[in-house]
Structures are given as C-alpha cells and as structure tokens.
C-alpha atoms as a PDB file:
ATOM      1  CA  UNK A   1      -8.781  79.580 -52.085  1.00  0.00           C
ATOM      2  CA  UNK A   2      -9.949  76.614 -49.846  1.00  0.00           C
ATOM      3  CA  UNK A   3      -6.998  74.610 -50.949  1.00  0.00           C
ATOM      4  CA  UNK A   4      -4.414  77.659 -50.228  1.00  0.00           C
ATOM      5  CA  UNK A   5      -5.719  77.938 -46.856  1.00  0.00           C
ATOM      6  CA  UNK A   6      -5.783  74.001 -46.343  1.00  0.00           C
ATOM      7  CA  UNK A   7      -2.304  74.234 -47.014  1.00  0.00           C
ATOM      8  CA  UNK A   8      -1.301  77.000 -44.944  1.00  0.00           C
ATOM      9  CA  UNK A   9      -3.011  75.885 -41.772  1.00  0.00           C
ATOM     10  CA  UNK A  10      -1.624  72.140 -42.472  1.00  0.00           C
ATOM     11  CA  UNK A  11       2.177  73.244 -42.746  1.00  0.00           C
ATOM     12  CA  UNK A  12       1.722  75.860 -39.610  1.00  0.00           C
ATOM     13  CA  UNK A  13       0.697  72.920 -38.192  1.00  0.00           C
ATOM     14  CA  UNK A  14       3.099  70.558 -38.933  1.00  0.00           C
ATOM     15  CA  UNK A  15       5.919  73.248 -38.935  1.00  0.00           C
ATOM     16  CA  UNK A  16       6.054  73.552 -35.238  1.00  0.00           C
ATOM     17  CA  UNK A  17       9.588  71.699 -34.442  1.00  0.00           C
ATOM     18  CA  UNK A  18      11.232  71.585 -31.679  1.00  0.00           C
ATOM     19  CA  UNK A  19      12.853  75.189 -30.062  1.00  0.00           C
ATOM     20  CA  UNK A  20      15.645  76.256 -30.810  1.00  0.00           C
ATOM     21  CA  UNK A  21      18.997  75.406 -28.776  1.00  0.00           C
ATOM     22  CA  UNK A  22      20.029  78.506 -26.889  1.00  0.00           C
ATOM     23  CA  UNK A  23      23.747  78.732 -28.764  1.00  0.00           C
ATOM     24  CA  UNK A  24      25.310  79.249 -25.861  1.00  0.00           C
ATOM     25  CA  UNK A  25      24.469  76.154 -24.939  1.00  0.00           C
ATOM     26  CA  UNK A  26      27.346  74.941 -27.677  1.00  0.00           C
ATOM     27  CA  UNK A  27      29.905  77.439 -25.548  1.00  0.00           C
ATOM     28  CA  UNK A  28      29.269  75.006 -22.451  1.00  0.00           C
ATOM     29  CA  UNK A  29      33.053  72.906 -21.603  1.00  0.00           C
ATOM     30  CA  UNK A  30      32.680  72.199 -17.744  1.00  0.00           C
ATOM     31  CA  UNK A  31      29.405  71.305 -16.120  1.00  0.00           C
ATOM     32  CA  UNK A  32      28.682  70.935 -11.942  1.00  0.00           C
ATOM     33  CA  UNK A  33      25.790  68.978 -11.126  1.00  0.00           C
ATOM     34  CA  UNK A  34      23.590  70.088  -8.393  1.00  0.00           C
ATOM     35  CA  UNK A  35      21.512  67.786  -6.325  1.00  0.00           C
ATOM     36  CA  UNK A  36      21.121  65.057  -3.449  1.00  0.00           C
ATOM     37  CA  UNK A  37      19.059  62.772  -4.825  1.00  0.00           C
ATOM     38  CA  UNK A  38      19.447  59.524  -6.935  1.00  0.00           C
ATOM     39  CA  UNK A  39      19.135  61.487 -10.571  1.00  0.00           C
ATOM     40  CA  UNK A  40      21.871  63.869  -9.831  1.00  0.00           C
ATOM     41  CA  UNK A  41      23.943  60.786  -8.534  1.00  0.00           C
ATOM     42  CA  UNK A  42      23.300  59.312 -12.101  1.00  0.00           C
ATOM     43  CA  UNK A  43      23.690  61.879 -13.733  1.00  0.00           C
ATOM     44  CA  UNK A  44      27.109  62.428 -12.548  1.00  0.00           C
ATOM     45  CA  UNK A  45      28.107  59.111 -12.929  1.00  0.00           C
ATOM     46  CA  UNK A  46      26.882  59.240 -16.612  1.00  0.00           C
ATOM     47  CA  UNK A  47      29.349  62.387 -17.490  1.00  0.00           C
ATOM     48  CA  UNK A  48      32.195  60.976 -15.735  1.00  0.00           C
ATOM     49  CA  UNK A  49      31.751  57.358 -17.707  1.00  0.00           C
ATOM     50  CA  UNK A  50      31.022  59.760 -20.628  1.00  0.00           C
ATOM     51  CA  UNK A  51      34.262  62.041 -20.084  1.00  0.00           C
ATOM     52  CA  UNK A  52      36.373  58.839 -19.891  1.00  0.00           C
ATOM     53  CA  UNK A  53      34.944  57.268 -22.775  1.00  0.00           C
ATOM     54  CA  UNK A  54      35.348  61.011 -24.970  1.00  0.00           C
ATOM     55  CA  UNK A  55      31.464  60.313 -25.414  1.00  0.00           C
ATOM     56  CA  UNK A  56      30.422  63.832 -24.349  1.00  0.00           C
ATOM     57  CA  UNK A  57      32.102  67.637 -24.967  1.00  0.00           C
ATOM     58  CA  UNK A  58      31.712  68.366 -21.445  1.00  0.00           C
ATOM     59  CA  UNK A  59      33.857  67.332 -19.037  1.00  0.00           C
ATOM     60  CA  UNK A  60      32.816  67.049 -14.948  1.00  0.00           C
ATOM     61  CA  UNK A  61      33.366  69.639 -12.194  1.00  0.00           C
ATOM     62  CA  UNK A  62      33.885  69.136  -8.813  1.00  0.00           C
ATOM     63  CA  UNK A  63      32.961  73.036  -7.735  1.00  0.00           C
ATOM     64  CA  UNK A  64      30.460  75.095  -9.044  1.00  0.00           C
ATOM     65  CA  UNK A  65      33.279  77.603  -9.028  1.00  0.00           C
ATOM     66  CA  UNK A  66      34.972  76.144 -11.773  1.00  0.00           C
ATOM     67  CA  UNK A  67      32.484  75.513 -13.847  1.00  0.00           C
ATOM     68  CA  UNK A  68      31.197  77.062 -17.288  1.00  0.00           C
ATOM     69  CA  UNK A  69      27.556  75.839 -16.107  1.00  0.00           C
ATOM     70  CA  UNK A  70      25.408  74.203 -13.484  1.00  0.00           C
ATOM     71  CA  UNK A  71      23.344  71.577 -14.143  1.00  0.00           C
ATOM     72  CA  UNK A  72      20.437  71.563 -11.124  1.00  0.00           C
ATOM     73  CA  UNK A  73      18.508  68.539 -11.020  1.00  0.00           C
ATOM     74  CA  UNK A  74      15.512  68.246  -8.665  1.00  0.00           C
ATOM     75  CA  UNK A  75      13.227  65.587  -8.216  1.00  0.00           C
ATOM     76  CA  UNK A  76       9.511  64.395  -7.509  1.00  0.00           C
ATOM     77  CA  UNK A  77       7.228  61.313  -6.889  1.00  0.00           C
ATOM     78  CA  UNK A  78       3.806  60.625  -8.012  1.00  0.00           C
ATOM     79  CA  UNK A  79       1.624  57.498  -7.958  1.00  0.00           C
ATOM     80  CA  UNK A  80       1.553  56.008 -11.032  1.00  0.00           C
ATOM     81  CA  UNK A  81      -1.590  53.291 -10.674  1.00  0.00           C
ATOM     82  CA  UNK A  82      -3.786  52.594  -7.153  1.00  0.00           C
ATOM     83  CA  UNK A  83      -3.863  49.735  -8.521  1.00  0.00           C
ATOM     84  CA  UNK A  84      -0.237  48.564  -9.194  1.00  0.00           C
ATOM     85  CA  UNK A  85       1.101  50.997  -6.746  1.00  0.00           C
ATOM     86  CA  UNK A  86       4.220  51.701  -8.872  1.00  0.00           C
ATOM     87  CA  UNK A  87       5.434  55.088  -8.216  1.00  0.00           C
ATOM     88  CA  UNK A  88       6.607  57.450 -10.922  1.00  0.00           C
ATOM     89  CA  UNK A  89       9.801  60.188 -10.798  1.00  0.00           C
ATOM     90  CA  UNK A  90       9.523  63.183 -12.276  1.00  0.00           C
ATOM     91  CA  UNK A  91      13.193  64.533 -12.695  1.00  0.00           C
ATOM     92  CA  UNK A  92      13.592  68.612 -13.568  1.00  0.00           C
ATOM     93  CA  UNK A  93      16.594  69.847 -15.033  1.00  0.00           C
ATOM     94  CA  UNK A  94      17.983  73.286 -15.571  1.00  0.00           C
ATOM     95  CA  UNK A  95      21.049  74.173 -16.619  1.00  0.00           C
ATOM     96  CA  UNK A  96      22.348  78.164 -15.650  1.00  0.00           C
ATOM     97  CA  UNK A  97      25.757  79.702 -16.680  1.00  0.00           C
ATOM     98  CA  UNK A  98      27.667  81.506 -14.296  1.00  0.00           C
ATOM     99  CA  UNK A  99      26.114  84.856 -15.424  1.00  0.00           C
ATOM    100  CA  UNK A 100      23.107  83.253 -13.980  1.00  0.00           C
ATOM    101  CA  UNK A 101      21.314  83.103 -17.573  1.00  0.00           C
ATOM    102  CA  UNK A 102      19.161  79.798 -17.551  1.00  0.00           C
ATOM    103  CA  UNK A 103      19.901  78.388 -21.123  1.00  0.00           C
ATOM    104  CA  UNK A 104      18.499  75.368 -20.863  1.00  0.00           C
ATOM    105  CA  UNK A 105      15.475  73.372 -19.479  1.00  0.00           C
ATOM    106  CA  UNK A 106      13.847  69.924 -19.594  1.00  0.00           C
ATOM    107  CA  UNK A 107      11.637  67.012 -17.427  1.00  0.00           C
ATOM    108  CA  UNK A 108      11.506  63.478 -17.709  1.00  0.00           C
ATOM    109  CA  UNK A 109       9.246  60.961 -16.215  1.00  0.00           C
ATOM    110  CA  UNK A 110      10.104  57.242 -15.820  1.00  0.00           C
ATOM    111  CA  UNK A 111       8.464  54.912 -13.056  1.00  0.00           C
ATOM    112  CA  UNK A 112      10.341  52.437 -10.876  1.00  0.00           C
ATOM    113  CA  UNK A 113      10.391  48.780 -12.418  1.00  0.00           C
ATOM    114  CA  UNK A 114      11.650  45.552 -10.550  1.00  0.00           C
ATOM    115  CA  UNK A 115      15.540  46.257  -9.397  1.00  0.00           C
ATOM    116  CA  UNK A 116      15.360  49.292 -11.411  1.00  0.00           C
ATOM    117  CA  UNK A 117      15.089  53.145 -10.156  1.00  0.00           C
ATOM    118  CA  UNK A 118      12.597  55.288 -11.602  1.00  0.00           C
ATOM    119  CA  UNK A 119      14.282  58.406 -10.365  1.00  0.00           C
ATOM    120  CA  UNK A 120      17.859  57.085 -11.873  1.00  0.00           C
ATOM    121  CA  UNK A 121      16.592  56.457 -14.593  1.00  0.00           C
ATOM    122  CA  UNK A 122      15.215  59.622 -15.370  1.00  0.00           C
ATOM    123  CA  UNK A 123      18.129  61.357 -14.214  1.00  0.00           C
ATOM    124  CA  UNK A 124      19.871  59.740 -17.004  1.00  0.00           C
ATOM    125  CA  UNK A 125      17.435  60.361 -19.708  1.00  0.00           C
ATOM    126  CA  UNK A 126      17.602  64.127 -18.709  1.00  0.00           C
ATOM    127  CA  UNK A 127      21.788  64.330 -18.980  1.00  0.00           C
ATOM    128  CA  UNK A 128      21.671  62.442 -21.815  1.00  0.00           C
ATOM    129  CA  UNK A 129      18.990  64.906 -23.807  1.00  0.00           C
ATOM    130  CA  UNK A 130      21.449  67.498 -22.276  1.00  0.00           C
ATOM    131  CA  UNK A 131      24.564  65.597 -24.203  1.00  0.00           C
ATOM    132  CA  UNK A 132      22.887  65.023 -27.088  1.00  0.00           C
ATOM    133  CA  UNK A 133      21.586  68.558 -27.813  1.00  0.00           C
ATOM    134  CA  UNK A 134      24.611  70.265 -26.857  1.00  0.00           C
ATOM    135  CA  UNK A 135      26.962  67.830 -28.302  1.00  0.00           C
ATOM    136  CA  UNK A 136      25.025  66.565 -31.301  1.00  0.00           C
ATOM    137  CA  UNK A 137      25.996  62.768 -29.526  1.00  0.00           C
END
C-alpha cells in the first residue's frame, strides 16, 4: 500500500508540465506590438528580422486595427545587488485577440551586462517564447 501511494504522490508530482497552449494561440497570423520602451522596440525588430527570414508564422502589423492579436509588453526595474549595483528588467507580456480574450501570458527577467540591455534583452526572450510556442520554432 505504501509503495502504491509512493508512486502516486511521486508521478502527481512529477506530472505537473507545463499549461497548456490556449489553441487559439495557433489561429494567431498578424501580431501589433504595444509599448514605448526598449523590449517592445526589440521585440519588433525580432519579428520583422523573423518575418524576412520566414523564421516565425506571424508576420508584423503596423495598426492594431489590422491585426489578429496584440502583443502588450510593459516593463520594470529592480536592483539586482547593493553591492554591484546592476539593475535587473522585468519584461511582462500579454498577448489579447481582438475579441479582447487574453490567450497568452509570460515574464522574463534579465539584468543589464556591459554594452548590453537588460530590458532588450528580455524583450527578446519574451517574443521569442511567444514564437516558439505558437510556432513550434
């Protein structure tokens, strides 16, 4: 009996994966990228290299209008070490159709480093989670 319940409580355990993908999510063509800040500008600049390359499904849109989706991308600082004072972005994503329907969702964190943006960085790590789960690339 100990060993059933060993078992049962070990594969609950381990059998927590990763949620689901909203399928509409698959549905998404044309994306619009909200935001003034340096992750949105990345993040923009990413899909556009992507589109040209035929990396991504999603191609860029200029308008919100025109767009199957809006990708929203907002940002924040903390202080990563007092003692290093490196500063960390915190870059939130959300993507919404035009129905309004938020299907998707996700953070990153990545601090600046020597001639390197924190906040772009992140910005990128978010699209390309984006990509990657709605394209499978």
């Amino acid at each position: 009996m100990r060993k059933v319940l060993l078992v049962l409580l070990v594969s609950m355990a381990f059998g927590r994966g990763k949620p689901q993908s909203d399928p509409r999510l698959k549905a998404v063509r044309s994306i619009f990228v909200a935001g003034n800040n340096q992750a949105a500008e990345k993040a923009r600049e990413e899909m556009r290299n992507d589109a040209d390359r035929g990396k991504s499904c999603f191609s860029f849109a200029t308008n919100p209008k025109d767009a199957d989706a809006v990708l929203e991308l907002g940002t924040d600082t903390a202080r990563d070490s007092e003692l290093l004072g490196t500063r960390a972005w915190i870059v939130s994503g959300t993507l919404t159709l035009k129905s309004g329907d938020l299907i998707w969702s996700h953070s990153e964190r990545f601090s600046d480093a020597p001639f390197m943006s924190g906040g772009k960085t992140a910005g990128k790590l978010v699209y390309l989670d984006l990509r990657h789960e709605a394209c499978g690339k």
